[in-house]
C-alpha atoms as a PDB file:
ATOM      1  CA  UNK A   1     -19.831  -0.979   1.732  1.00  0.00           C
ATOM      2  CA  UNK A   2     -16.097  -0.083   0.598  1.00  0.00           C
ATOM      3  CA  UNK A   3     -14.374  -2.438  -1.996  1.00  0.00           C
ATOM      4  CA  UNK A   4     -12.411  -4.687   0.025  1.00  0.00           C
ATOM      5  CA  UNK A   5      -9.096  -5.795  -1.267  1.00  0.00           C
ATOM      6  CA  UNK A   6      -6.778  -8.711   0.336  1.00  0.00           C
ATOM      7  CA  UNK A   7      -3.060  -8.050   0.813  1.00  0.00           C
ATOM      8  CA  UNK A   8      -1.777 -11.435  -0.330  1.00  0.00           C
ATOM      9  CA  UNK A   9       1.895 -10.963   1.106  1.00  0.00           C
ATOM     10  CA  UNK A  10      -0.273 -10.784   4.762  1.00  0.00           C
ATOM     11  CA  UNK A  11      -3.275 -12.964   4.190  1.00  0.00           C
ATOM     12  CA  UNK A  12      -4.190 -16.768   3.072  1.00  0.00           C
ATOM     13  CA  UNK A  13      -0.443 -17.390   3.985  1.00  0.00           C
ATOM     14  CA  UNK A  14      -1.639 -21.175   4.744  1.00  0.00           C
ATOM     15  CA  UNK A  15      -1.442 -21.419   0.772  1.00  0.00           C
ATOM     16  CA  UNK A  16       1.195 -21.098  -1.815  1.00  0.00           C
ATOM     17  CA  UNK A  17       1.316 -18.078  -3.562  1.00  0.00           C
ATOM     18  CA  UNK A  18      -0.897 -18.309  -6.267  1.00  0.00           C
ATOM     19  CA  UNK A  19      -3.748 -20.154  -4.932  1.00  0.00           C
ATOM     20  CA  UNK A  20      -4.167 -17.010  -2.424  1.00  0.00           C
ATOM     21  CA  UNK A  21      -5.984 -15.027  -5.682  1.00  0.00           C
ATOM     22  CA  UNK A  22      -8.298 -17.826  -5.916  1.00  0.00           C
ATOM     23  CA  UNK A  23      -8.863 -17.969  -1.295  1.00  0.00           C
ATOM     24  CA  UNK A  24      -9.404 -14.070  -1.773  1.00  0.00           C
ATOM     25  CA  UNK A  25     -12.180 -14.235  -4.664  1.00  0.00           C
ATOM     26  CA  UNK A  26     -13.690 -17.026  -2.858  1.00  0.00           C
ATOM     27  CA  UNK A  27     -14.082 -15.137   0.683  1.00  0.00           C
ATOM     28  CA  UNK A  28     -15.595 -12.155  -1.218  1.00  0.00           C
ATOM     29  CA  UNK A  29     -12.539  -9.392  -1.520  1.00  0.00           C
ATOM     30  CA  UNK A  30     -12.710  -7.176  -4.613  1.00  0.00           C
ATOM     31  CA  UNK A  31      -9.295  -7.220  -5.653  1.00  0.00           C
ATOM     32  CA  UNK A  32      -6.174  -8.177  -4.093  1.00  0.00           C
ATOM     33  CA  UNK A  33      -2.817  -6.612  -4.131  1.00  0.00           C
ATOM     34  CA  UNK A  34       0.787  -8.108  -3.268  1.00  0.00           C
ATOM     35  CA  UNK A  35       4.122  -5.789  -1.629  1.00  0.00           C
ATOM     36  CA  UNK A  36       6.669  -7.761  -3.813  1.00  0.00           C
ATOM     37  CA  UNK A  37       5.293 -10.240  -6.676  1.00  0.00           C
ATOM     38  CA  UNK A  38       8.698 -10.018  -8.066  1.00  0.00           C
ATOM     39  CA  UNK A  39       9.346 -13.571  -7.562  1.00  0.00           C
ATOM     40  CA  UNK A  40       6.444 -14.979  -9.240  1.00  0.00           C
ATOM     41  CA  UNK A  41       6.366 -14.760 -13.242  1.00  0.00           C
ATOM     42  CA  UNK A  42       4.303 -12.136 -14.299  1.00  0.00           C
ATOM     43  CA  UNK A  43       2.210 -14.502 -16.445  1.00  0.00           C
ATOM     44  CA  UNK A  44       1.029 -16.885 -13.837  1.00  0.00           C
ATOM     45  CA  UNK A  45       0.155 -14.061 -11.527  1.00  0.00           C
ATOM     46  CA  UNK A  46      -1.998 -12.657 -14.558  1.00  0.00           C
ATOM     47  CA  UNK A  47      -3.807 -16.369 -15.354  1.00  0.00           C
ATOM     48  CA  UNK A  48      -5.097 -16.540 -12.015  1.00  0.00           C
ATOM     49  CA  UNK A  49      -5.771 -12.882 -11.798  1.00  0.00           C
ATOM     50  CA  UNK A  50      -8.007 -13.266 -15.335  1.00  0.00           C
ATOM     51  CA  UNK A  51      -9.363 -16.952 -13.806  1.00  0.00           C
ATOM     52  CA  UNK A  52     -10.865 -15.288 -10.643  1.00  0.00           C
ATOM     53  CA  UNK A  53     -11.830 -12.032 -12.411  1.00  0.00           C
ATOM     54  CA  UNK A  54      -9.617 -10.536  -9.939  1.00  0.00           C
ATOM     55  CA  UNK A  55      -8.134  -7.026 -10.602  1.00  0.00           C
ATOM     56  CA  UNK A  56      -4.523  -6.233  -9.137  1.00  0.00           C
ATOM     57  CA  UNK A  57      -4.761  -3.026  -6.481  1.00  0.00           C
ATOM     58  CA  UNK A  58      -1.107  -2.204  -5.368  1.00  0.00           C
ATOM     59  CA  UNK A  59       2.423  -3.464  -5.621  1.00  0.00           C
ATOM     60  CA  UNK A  60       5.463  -1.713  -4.495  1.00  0.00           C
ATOM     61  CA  UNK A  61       8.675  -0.661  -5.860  1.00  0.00           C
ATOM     62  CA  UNK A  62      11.647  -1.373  -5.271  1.00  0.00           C
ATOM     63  CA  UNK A  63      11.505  -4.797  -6.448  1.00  0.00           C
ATOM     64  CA  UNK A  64      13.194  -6.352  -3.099  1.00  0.00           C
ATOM     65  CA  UNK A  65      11.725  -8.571  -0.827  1.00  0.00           C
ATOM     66  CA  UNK A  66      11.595  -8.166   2.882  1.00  0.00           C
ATOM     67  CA  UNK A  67      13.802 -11.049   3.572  1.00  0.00           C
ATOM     68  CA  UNK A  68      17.201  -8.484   3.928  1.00  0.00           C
ATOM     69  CA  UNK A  69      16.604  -6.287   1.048  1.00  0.00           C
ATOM     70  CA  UNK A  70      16.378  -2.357   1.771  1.00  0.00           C
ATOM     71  CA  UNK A  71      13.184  -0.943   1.941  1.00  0.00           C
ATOM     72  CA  UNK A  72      13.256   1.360  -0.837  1.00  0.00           C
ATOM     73  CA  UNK A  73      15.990   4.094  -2.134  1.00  0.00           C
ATOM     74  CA  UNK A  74      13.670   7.080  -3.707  1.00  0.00           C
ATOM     75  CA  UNK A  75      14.929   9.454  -0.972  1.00  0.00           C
ATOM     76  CA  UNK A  76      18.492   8.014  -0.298  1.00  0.00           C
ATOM     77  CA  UNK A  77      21.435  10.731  -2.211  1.00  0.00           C
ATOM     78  CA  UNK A  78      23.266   8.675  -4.642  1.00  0.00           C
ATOM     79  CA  UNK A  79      21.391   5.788  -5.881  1.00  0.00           C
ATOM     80  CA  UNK A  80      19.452   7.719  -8.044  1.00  0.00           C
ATOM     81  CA  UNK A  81      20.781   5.867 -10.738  1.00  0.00           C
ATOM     82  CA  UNK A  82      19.364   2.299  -9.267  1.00  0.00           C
ATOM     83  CA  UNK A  83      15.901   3.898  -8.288  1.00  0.00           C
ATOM     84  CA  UNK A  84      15.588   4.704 -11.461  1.00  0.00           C
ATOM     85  CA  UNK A  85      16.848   0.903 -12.680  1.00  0.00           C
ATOM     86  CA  UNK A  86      13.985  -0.546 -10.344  1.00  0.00           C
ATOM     87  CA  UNK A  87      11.249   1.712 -10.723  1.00  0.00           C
ATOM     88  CA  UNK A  88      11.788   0.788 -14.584  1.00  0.00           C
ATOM     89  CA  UNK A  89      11.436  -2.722 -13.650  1.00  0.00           C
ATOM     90  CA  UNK A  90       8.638  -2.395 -11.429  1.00  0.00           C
ATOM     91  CA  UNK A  91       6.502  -0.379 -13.770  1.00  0.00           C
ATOM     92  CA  UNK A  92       6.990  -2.970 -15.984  1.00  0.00           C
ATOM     93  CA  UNK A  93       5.487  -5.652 -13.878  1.00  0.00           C
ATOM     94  CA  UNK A  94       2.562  -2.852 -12.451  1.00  0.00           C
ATOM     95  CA  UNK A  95       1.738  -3.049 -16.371  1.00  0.00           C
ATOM     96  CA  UNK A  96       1.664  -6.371 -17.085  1.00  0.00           C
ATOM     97  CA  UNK A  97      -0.471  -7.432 -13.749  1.00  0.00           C
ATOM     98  CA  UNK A  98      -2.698  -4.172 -14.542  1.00  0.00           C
ATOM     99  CA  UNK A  99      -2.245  -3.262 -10.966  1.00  0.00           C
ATOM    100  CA  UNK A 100      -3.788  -0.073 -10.127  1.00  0.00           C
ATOM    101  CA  UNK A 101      -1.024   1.735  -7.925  1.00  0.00           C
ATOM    102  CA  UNK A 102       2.510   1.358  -7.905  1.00  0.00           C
ATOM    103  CA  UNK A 103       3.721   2.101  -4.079  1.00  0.00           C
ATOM    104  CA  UNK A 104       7.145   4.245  -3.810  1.00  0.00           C
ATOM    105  CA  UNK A 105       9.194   3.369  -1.034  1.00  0.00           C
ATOM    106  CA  UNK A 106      11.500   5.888   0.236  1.00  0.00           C
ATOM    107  CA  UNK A 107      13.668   3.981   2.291  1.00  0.00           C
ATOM    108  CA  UNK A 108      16.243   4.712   5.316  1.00  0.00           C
ATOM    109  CA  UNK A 109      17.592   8.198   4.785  1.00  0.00           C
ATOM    110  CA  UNK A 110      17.358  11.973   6.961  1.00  0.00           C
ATOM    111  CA  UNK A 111      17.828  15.864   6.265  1.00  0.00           C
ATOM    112  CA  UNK A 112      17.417  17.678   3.418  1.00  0.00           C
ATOM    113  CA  UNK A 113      19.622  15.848   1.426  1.00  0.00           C
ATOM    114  CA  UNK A 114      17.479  12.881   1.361  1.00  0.00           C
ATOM    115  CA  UNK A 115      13.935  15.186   0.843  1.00  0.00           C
ATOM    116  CA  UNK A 116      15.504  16.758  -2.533  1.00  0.00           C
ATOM    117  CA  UNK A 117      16.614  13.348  -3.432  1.00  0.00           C
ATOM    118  CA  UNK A 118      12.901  11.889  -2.746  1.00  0.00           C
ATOM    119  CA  UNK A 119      11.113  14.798  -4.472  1.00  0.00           C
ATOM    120  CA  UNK A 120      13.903  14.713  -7.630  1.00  0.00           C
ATOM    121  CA  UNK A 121      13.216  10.582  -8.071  1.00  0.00           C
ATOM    122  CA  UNK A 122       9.210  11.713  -8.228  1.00  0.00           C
ATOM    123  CA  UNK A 123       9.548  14.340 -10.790  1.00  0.00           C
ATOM    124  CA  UNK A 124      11.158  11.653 -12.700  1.00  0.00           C
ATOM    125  CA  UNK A 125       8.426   9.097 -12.024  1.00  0.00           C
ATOM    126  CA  UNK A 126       5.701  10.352 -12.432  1.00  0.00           C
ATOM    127  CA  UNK A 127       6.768  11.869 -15.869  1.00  0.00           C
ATOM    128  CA  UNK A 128       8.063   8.734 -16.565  1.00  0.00           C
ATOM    129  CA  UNK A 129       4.551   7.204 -16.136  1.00  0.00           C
ATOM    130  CA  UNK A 130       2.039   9.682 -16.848  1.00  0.00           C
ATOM    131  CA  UNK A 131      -0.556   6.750 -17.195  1.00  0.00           C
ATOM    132  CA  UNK A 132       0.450   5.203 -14.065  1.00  0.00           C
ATOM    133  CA  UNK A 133      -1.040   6.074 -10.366  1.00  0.00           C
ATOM    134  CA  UNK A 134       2.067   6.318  -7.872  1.00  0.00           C
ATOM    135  CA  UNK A 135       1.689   6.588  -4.308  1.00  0.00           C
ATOM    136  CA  UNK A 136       3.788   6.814  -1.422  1.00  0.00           C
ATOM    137  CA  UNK A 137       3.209   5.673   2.229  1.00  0.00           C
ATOM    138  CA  UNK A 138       3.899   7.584   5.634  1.00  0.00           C
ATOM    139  CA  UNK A 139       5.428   4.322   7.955  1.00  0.00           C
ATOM    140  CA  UNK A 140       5.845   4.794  11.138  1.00  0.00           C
ATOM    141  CA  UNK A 141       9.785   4.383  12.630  1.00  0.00           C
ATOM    142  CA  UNK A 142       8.887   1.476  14.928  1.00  0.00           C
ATOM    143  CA  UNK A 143       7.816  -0.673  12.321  1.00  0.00           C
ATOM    144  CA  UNK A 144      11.231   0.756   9.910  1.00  0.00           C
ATOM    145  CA  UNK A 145      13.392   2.205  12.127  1.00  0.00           C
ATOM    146  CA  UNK A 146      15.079   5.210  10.071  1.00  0.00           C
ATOM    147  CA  UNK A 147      12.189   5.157   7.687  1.00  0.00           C
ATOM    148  CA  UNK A 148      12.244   8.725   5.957  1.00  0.00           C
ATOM    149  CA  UNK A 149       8.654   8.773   5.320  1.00  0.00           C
ATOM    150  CA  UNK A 150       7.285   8.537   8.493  1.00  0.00           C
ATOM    151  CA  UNK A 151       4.928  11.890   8.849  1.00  0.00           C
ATOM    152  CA  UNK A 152       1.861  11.989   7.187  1.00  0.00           C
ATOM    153  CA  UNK A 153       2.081  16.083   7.589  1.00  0.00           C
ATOM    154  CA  UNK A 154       5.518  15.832   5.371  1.00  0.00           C
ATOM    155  CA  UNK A 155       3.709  12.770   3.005  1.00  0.00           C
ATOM    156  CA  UNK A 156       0.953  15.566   2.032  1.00  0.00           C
ATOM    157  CA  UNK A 157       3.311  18.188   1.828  1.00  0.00           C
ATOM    158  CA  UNK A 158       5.242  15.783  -0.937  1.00  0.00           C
ATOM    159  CA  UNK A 159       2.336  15.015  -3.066  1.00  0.00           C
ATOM    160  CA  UNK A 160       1.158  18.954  -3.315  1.00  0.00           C
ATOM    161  CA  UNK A 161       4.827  19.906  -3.784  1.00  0.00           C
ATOM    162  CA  UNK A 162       5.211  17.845  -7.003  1.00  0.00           C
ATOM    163  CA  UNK A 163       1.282  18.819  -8.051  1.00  0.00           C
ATOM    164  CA  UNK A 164       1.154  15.606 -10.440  1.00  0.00           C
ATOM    165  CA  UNK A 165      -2.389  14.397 -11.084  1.00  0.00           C
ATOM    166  CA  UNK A 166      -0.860  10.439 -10.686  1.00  0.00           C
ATOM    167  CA  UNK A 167       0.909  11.130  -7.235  1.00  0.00           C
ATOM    168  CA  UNK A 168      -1.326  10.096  -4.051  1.00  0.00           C
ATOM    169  CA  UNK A 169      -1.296   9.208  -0.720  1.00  0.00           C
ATOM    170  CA  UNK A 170      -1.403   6.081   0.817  1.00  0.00           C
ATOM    171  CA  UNK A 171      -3.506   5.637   4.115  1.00  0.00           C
ATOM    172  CA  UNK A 172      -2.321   2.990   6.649  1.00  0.00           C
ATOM    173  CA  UNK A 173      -4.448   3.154  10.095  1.00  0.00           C
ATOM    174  CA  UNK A 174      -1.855   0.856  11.721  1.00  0.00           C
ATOM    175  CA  UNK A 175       0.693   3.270  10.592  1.00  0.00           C
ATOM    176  CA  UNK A 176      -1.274   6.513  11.437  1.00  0.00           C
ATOM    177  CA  UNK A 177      -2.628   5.247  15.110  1.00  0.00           C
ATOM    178  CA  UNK A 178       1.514   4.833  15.709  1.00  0.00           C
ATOM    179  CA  UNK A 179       2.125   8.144  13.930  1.00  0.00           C
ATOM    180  CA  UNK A 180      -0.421  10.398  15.484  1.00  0.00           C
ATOM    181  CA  UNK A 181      -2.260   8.677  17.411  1.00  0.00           C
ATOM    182  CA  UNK A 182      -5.388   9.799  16.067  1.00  0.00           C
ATOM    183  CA  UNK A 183      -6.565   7.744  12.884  1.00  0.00           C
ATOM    184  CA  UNK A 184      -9.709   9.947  12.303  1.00  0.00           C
ATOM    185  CA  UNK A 185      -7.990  13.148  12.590  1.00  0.00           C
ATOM    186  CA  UNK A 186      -5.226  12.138  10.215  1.00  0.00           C
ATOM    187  CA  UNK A 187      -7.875  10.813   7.996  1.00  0.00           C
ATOM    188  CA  UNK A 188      -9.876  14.195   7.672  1.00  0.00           C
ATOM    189  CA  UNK A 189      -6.182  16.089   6.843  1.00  0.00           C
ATOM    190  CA  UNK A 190      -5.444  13.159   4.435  1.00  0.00           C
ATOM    191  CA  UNK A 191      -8.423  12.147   2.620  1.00  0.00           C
ATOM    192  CA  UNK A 192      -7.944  14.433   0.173  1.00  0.00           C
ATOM    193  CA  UNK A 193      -4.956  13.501  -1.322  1.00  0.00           C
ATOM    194  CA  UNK A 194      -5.369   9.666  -0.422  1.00  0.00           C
ATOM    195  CA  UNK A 195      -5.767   6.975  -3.115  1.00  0.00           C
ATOM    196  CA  UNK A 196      -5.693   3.594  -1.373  1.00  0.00           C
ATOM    197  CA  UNK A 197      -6.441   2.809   2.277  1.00  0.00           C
ATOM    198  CA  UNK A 198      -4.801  -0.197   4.201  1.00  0.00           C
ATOM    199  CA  UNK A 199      -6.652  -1.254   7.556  1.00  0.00           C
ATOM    200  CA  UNK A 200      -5.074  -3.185  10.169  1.00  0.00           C
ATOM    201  CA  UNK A 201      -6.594  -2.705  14.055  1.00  0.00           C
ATOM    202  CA  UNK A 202      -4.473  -0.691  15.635  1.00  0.00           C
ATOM    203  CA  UNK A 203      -3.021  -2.711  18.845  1.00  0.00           C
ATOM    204  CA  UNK A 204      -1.831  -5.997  17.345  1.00  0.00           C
ATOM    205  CA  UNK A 205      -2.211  -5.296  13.382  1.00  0.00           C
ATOM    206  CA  UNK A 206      -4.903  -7.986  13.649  1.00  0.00           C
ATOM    207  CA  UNK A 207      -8.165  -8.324  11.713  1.00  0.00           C
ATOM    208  CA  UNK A 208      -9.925  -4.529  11.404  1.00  0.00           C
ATOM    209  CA  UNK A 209     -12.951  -5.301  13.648  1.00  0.00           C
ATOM    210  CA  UNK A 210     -14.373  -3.508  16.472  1.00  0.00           C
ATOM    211  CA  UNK A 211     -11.658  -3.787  19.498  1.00  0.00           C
ATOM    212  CA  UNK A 212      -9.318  -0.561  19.797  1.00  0.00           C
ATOM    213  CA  UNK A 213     -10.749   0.871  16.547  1.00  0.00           C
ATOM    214  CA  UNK A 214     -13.996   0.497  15.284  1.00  0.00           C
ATOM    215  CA  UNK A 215     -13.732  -0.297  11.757  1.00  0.00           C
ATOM    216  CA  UNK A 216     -17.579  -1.409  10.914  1.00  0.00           C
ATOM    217  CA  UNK A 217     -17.784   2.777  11.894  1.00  0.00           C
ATOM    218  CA  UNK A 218     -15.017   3.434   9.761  1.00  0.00           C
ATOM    219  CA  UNK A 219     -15.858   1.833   6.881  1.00  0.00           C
ATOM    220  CA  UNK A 220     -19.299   3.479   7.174  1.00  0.00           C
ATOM    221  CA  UNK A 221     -17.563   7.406   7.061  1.00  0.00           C
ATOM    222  CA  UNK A 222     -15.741   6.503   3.836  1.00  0.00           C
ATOM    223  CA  UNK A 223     -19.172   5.384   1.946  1.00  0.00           C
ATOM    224  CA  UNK A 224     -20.120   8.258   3.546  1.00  0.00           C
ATOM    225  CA  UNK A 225     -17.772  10.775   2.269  1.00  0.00           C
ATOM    226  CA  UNK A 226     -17.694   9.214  -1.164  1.00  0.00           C
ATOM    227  CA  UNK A 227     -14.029   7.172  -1.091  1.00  0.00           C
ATOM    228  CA  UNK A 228     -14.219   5.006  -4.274  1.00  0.00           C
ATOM    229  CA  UNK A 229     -10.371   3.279  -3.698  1.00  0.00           C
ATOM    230  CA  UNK A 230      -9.748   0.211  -2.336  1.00  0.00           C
ATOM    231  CA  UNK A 231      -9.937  -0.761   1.419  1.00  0.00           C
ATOM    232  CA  UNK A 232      -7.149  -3.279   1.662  1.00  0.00           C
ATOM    233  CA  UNK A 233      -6.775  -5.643   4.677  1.00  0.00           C
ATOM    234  CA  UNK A 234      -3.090  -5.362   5.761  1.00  0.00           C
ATOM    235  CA  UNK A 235      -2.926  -7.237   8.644  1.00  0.00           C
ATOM    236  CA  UNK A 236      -1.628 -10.419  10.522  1.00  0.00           C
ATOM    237  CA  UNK A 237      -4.622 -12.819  11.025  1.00  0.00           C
ATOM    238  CA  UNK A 238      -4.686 -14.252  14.362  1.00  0.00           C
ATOM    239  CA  UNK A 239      -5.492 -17.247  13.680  1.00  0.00           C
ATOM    240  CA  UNK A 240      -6.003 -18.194   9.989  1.00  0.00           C
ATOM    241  CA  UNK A 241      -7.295 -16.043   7.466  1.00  0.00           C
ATOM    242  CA  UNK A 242     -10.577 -17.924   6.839  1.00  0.00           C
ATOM    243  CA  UNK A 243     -11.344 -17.426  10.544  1.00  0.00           C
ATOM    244  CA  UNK A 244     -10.665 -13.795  11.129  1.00  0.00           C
ATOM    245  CA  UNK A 245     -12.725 -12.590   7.716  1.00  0.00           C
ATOM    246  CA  UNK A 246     -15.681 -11.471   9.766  1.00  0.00           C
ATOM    247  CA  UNK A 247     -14.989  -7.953   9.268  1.00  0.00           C
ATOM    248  CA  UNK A 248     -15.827  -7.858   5.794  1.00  0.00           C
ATOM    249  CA  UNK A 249     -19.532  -9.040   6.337  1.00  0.00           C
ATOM    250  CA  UNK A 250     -19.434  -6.319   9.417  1.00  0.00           C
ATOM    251  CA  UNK A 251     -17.867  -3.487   6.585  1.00  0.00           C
END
């Protein structure tokens, strides 16, 4: 059975912030992670973390929030200067919450321009942070429109261009079922540079279970192959969280 881990900015939602570490230990996860945890002080976040013997999988950088903020900057010409600001800050807090991966958004941005920019803010990174896994996430341009990550073909190509031992892939199936619409086949071309996997089912980013996409199956090929990341549930519940958790006990 894969490690599952919760995506608190998507799950237990019923609750305030904090008490989701505690729902997620409860209801069996293995670790949880959070997009933006920016607005929480970094202390609390690490009580309950330590309380619930709970480790922290993922956050993301930039340190804005979804309500308005830009989604990321890495591959946008001319704010270098800020990416490099924020991914200061948010390295900071990836540190202090122990969180395994630190996600690098690349934001709205096209051309070739915006692919030097991307693989120039990397370099920087993950030199910046030899101690630190980075990933970065093909997201497909329904879900961010003008996204300029949104190939998992030009996502591989990034991580064996800069060759850096800390710089993975991250493997959404929502995101590759819009992308390619083939999650398998994407898998098999991406496992090999993948560090984290988020699962959503494919139609209405509800629970992973066995509609479109069977997941039970899925879950089954990673122990298979060997993945030791996370499996992190990234997904909207349909109903509450607490009711929808069945897939776990099915992984």
């Amino acid at each position: 059975m894969p490690k599952f881990c919760a995506n608190l900015t998507w799950l237990f939602t019923e609750r305030p912030f904090i008490e989701r570490i505690g729902a997620a230990a409860e209801a069996g996860f293995d670790a949880v992670e959070v997009l933006f945890p920016y607005d929480t002080n970094a202390q609390e976040i690490v009580n309950a973390l330590s309380l619930h013997q709970m480790p922290m999988a993922l956050i993301n950088c930039p340190p804005p929030n979804y309500t308005g903020g830009d989604q990321g900057w890495a591959a946008v010409p001319g704010l270098e200067a800020r990416f490099e600001r924020d991914f200061a800050r948010a390295l900071r807090y990836a540190r202090t919450l122990g969180a395994k991966h630190l996600h690098i958004m690349s934001g709205v941005a096209e051309g070739a321009d915006a692919k030097a920019t991307l693989l120039r803010n990397l370099r920087c990174a993950v030199a910046e942070a030899p101690d630190q896994s980075l990933t970065i996430e093909p997201i497909n341009s329904e879900t961010m429109p003008g996204y300029f990550l949104s190939e998992f073909d030009l996502g591989r190509e990034i991580v064996e261009t800069i060759a850096a031992p800390n710089l993975r892939l991250q493997f959404d199936t929502f995101h590759a079922a819009k992308i390619t619409g083939d999650v398998l086949g994407t898998w098999a071309r991406m496992r090999e540079v993948t560090a984290h996997v988020q699962v959503a089912q494919i139609t209405d980013r509800g629970e992973p279970d066995r509609q479109a996409f069977d997941y039970p199956a899925f879950f089954d090929q990673l122990d298979a192959e060997g993945y030791s990341g996370w499996v992190s549930g990234e997904y909207k519940p349909r109903r509450t969280t607490e009711e929808g958790l069945g897939w776990i006990m099915q992984g």
